[in-house]
ModelCIF file with pLDDT and N, C-alpha, C, O atoms, coordinates in Angstrom:
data_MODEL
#
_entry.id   MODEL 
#
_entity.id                         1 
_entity.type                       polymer 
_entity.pdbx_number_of_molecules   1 
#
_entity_poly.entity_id                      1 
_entity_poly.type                           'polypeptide(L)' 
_entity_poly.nstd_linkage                   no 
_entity_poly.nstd_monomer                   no 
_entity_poly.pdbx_seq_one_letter_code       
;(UNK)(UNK)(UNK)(UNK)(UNK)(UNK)(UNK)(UNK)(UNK)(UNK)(UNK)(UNK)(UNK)(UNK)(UNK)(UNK)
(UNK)(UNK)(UNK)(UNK)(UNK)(UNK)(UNK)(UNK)(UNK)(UNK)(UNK)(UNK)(UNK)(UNK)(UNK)(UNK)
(UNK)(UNK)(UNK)(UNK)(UNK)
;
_entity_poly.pdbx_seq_one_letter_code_can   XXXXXXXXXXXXXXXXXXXXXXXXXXXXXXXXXXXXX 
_entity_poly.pdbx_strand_id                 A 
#
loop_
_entity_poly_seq.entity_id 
_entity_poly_seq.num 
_entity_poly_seq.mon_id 
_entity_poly_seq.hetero 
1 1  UNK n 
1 2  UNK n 
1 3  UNK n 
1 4  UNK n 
1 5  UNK n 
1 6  UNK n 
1 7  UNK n 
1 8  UNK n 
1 9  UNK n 
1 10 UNK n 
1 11 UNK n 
1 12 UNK n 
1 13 UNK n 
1 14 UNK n 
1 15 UNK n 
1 16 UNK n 
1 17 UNK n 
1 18 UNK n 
1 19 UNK n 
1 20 UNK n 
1 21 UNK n 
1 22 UNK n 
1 23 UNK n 
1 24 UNK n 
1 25 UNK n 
1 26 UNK n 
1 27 UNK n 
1 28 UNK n 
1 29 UNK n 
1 30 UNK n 
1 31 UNK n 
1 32 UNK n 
1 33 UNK n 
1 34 UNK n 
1 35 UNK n 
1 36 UNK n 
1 37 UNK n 
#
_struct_asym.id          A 
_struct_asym.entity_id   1 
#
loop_
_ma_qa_metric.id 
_ma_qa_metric.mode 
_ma_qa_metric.name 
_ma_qa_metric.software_group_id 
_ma_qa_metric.type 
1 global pLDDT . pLDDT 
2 local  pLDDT . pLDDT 
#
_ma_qa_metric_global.metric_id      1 
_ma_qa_metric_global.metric_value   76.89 
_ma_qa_metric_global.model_id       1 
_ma_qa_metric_global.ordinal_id     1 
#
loop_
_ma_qa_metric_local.label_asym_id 
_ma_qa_metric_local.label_comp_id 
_ma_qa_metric_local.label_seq_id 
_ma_qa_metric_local.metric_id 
_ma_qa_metric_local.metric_value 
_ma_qa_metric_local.model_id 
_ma_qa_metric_local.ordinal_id 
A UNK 1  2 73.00 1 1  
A UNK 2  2 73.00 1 2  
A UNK 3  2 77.00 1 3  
A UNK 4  2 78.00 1 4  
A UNK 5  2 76.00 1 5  
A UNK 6  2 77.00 1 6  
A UNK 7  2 83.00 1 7  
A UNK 8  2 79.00 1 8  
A UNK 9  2 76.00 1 9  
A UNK 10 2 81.00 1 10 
A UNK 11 2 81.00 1 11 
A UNK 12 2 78.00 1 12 
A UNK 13 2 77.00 1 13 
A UNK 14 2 82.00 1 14 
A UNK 15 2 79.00 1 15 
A UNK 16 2 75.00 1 16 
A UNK 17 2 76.00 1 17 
A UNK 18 2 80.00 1 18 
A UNK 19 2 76.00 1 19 
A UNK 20 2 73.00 1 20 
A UNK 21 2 74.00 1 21 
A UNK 22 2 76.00 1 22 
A UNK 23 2 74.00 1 23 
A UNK 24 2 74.00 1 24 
A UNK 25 2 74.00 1 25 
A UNK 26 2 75.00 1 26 
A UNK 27 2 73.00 1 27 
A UNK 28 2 73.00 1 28 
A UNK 29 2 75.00 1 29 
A UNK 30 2 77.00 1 30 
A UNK 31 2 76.00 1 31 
A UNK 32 2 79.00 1 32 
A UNK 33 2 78.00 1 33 
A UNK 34 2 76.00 1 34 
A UNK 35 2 81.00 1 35 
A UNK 36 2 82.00 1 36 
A UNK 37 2 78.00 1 37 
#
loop_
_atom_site.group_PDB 
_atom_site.id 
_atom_site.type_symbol 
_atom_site.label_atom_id 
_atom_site.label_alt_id 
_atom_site.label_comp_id 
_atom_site.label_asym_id 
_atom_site.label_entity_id 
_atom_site.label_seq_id 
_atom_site.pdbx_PDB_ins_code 
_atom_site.Cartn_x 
_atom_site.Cartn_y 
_atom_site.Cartn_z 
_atom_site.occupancy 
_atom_site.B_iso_or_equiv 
_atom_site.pdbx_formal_charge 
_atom_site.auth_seq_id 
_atom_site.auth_comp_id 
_atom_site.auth_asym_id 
_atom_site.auth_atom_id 
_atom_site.pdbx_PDB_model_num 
ATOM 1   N N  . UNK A 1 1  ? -33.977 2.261  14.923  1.00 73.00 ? 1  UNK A N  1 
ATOM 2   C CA . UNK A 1 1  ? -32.781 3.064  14.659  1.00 73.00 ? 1  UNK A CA 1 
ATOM 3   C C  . UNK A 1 1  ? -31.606 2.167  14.278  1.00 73.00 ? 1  UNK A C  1 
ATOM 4   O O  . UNK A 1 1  ? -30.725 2.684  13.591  1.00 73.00 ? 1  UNK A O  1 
ATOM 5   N N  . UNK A 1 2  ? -31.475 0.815  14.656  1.00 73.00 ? 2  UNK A N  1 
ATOM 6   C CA . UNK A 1 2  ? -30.039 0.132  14.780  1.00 73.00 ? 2  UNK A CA 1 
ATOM 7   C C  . UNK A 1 2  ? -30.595 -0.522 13.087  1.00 73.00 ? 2  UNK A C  1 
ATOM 8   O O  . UNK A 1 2  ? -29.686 -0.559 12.258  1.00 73.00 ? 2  UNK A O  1 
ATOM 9   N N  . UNK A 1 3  ? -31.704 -0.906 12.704  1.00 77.00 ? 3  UNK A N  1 
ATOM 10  C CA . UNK A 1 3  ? -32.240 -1.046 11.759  1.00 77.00 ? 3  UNK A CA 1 
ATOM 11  C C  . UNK A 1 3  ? -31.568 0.116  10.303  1.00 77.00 ? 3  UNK A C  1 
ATOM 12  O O  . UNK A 1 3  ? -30.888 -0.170 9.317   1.00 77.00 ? 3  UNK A O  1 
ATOM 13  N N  . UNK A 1 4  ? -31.972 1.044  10.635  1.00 78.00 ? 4  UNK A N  1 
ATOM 14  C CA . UNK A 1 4  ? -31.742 2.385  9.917   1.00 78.00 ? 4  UNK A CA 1 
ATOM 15  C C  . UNK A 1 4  ? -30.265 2.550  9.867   1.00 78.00 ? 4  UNK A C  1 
ATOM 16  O O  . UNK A 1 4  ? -29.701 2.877  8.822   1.00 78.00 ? 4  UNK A O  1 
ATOM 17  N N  . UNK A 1 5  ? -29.754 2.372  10.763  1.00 76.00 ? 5  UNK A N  1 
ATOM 18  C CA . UNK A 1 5  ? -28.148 2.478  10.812  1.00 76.00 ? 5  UNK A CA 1 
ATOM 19  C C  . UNK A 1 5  ? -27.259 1.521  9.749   1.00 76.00 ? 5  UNK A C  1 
ATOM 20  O O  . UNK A 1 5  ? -26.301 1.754  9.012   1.00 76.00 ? 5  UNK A O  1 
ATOM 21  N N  . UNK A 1 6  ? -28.086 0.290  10.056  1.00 77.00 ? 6  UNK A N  1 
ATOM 22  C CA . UNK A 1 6  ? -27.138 -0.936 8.935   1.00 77.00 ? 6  UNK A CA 1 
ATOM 23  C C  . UNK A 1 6  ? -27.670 -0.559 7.679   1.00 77.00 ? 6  UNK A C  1 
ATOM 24  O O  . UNK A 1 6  ? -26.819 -0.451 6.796   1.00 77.00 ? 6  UNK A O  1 
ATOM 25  N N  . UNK A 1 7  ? -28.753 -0.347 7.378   1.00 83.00 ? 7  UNK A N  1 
ATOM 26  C CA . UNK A 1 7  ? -29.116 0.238  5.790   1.00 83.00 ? 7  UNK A CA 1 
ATOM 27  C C  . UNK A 1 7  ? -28.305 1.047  5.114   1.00 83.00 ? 7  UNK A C  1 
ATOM 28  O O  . UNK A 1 7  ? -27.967 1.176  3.937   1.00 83.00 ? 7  UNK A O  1 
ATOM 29  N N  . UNK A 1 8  ? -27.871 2.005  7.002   1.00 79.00 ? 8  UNK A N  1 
ATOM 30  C CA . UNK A 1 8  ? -26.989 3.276  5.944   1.00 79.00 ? 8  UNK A CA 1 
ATOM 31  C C  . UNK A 1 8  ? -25.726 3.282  5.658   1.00 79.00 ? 8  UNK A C  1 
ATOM 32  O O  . UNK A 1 8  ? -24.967 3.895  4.907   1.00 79.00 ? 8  UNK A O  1 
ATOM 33  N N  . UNK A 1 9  ? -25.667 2.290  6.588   1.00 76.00 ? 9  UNK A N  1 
ATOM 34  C CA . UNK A 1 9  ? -23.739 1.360  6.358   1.00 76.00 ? 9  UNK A CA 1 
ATOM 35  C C  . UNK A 1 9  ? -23.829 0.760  5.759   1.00 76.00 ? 9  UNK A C  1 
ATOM 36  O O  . UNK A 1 9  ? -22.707 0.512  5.317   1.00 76.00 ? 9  UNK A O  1 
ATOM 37  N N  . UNK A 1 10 ? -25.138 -0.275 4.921   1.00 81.00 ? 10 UNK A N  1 
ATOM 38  C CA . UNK A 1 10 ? -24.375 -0.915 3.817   1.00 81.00 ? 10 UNK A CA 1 
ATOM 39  C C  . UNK A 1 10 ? -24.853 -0.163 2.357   1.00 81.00 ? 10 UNK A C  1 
ATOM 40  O O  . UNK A 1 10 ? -24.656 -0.666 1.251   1.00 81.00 ? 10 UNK A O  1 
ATOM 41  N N  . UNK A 1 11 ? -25.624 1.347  2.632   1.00 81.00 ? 11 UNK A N  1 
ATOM 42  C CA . UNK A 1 11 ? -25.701 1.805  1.271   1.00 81.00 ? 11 UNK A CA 1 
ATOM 43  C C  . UNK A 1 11 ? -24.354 2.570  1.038   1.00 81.00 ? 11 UNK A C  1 
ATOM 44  O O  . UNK A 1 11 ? -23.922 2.827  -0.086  1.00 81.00 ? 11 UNK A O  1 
ATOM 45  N N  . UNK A 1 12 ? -23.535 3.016  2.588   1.00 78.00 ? 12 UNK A N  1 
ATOM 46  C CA . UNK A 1 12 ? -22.471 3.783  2.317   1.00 78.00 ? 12 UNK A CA 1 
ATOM 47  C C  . UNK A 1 12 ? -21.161 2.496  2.002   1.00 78.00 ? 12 UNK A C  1 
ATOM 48  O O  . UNK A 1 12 ? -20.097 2.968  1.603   1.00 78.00 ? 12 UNK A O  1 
ATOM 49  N N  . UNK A 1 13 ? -21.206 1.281  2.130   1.00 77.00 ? 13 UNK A N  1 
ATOM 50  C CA . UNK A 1 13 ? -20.244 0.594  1.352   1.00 77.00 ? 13 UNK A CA 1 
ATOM 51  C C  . UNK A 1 13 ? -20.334 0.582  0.522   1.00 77.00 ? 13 UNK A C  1 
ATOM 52  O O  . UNK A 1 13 ? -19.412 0.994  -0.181  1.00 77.00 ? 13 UNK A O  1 
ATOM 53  N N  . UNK A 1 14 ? -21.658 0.041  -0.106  1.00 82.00 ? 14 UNK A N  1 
ATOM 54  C CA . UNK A 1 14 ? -21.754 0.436  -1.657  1.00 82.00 ? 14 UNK A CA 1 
ATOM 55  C C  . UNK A 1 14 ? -21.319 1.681  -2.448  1.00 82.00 ? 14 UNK A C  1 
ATOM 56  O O  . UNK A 1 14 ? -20.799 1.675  -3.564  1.00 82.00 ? 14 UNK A O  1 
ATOM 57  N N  . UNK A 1 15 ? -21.506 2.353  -1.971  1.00 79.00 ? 15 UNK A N  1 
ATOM 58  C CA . UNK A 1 15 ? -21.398 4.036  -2.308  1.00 79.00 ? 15 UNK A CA 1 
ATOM 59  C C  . UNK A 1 15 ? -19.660 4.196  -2.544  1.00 79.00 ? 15 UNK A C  1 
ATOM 60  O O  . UNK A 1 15 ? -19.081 4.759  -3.473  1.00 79.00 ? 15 UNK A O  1 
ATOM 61  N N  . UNK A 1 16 ? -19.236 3.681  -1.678  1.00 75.00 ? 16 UNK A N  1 
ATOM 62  C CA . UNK A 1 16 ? -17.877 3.406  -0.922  1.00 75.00 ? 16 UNK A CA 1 
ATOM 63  C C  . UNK A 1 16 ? -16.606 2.631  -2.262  1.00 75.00 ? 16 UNK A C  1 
ATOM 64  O O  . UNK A 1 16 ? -15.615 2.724  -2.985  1.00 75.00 ? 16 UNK A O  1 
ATOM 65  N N  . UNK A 1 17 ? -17.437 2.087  -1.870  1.00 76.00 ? 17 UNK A N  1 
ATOM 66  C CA . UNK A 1 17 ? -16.901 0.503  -3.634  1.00 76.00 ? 17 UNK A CA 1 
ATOM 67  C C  . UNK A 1 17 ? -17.195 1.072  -4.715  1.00 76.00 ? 17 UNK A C  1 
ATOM 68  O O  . UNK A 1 17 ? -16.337 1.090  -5.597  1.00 76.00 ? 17 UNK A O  1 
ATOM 69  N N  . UNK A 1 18 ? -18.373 1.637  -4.926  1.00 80.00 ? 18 UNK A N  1 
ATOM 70  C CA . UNK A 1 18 ? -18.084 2.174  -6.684  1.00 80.00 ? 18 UNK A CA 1 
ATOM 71  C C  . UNK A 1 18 ? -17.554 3.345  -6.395  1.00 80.00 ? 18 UNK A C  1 
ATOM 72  O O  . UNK A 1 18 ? -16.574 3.160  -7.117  1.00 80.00 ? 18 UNK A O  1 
ATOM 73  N N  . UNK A 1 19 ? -17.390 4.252  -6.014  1.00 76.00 ? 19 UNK A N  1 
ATOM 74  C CA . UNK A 1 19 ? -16.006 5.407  -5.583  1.00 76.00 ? 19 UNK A CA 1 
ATOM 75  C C  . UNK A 1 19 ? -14.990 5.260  -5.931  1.00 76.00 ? 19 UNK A C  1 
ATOM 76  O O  . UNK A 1 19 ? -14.259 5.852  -6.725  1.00 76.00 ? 19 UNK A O  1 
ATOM 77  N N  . UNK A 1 20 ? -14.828 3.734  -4.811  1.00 73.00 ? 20 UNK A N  1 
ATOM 78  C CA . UNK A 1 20 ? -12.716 3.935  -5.218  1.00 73.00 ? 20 UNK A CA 1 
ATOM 79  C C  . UNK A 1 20 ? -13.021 2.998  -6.187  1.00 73.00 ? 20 UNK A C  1 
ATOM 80  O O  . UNK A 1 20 ? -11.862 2.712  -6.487  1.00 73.00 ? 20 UNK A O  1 
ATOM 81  N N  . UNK A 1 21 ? -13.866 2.135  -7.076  1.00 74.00 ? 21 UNK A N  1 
ATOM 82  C CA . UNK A 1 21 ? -13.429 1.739  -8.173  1.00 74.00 ? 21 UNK A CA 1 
ATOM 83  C C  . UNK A 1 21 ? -13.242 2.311  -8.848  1.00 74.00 ? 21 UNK A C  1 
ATOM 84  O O  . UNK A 1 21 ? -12.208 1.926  -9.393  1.00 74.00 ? 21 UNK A O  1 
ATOM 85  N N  . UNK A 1 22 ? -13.691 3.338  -9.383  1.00 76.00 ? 22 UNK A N  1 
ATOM 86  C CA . UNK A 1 22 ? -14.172 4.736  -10.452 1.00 76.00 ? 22 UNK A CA 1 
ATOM 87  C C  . UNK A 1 22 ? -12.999 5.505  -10.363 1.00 76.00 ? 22 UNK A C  1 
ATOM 88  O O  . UNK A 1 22 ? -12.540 6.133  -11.318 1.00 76.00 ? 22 UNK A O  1 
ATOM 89  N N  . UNK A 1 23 ? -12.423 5.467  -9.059  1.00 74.00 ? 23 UNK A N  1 
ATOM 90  C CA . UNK A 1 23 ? -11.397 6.214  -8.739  1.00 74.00 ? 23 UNK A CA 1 
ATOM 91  C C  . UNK A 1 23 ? -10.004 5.778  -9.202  1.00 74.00 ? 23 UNK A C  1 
ATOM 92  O O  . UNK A 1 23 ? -9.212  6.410  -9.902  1.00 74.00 ? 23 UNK A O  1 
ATOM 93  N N  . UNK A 1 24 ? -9.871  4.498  -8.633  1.00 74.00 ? 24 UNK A N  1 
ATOM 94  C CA . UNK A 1 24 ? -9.101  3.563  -8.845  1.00 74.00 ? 24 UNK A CA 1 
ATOM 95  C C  . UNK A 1 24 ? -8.823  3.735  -10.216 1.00 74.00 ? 24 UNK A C  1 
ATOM 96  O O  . UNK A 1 24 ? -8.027  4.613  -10.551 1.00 74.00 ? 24 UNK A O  1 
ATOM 97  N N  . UNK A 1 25 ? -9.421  2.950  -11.133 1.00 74.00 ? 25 UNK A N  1 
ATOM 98  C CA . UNK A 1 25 ? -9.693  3.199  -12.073 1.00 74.00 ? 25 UNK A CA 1 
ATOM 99  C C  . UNK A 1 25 ? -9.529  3.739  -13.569 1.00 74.00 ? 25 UNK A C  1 
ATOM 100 O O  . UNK A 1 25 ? -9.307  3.315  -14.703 1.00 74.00 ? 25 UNK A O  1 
ATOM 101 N N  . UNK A 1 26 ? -9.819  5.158  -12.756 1.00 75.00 ? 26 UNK A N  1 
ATOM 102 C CA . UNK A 1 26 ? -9.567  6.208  -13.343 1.00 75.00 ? 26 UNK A CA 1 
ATOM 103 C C  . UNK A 1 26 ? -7.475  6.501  -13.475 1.00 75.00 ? 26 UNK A C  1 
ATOM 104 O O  . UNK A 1 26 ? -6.730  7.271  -14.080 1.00 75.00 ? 26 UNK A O  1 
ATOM 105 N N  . UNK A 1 27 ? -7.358  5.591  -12.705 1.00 73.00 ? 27 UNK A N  1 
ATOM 106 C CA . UNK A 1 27 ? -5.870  5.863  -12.983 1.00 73.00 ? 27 UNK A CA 1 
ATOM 107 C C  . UNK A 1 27 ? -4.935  4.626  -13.269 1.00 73.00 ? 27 UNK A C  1 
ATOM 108 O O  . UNK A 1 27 ? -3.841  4.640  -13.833 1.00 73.00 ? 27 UNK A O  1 
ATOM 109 N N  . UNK A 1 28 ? -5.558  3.657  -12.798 1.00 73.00 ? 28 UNK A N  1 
ATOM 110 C CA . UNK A 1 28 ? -4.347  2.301  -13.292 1.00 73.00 ? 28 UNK A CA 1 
ATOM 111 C C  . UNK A 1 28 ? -5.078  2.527  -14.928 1.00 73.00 ? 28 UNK A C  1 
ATOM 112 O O  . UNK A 1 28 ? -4.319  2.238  -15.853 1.00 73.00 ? 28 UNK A O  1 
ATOM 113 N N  . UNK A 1 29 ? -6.232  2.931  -15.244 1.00 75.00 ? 29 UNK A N  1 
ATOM 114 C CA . UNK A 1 29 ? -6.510  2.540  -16.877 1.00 75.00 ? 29 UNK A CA 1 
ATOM 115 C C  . UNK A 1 29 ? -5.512  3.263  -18.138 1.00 75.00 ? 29 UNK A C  1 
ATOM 116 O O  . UNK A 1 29 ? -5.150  2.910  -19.260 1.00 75.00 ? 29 UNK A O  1 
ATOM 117 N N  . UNK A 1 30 ? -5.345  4.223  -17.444 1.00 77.00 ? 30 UNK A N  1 
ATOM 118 C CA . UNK A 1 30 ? -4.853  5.098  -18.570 1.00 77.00 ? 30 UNK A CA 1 
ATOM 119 C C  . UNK A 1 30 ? -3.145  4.532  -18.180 1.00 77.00 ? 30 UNK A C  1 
ATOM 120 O O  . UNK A 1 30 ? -2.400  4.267  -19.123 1.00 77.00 ? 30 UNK A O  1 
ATOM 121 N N  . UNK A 1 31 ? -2.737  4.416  -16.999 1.00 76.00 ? 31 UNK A N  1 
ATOM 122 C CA . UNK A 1 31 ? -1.593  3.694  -17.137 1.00 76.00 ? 31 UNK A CA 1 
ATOM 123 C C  . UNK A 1 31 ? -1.465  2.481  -17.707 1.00 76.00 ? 31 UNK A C  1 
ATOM 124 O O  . UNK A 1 31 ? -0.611  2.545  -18.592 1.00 76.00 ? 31 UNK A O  1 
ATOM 125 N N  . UNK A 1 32 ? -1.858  1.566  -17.617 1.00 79.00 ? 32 UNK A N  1 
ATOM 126 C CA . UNK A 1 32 ? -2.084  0.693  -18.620 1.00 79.00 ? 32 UNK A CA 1 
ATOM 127 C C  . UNK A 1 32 ? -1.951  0.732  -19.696 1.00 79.00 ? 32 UNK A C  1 
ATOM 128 O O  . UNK A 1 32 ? -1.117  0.033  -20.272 1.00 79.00 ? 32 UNK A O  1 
ATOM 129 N N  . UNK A 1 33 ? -2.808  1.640  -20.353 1.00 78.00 ? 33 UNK A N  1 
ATOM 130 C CA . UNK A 1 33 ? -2.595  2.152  -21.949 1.00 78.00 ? 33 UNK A CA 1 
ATOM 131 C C  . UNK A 1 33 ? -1.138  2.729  -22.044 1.00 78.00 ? 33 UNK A C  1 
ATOM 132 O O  . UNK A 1 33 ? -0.245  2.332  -22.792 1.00 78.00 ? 33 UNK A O  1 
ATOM 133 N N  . UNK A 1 34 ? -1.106  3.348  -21.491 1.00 76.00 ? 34 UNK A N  1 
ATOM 134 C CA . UNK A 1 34 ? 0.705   3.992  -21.502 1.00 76.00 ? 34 UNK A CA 1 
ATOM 135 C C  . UNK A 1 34 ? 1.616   2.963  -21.740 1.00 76.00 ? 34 UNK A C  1 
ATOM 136 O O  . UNK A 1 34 ? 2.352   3.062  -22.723 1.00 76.00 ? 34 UNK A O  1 
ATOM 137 N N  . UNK A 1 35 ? 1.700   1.895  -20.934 1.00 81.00 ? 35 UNK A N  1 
ATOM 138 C CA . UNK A 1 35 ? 2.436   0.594  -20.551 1.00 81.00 ? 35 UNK A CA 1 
ATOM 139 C C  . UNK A 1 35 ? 2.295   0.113  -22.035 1.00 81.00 ? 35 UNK A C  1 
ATOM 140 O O  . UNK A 1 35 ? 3.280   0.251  -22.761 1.00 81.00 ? 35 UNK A O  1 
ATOM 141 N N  . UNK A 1 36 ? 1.185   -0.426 -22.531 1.00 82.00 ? 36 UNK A N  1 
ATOM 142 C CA . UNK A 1 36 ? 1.264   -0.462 -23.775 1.00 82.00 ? 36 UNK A CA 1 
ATOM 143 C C  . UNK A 1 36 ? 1.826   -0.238 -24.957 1.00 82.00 ? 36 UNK A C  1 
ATOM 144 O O  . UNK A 1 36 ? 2.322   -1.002 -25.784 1.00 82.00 ? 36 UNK A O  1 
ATOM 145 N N  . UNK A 1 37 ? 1.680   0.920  -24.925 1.00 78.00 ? 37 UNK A N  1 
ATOM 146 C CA . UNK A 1 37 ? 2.065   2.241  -26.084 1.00 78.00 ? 37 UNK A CA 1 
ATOM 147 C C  . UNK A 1 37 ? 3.612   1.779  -25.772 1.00 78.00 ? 37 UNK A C  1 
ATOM 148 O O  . UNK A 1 37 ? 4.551   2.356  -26.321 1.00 78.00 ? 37 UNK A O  1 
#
């Protein structure tokens, strides 16, 4: 079980990290472009 547990904590960091990157992301990019413009 303590086995099973760290698998699922480090598939939910992963999970975790591409989230708020995507998320993230999703909003400094287009500001950026704005900044630009």
């Amino acid at each position: 079980i303590r086995n099973l547990c760290v698998l699922v904590l480090i598939g939910t960091v992963i999970a975790c990290f591409i989230l708020s990157y995507y998320v993230t992301f999703s909003i400094s990019d287009p500001l950026k472009k704005l900044n630009r413009v």
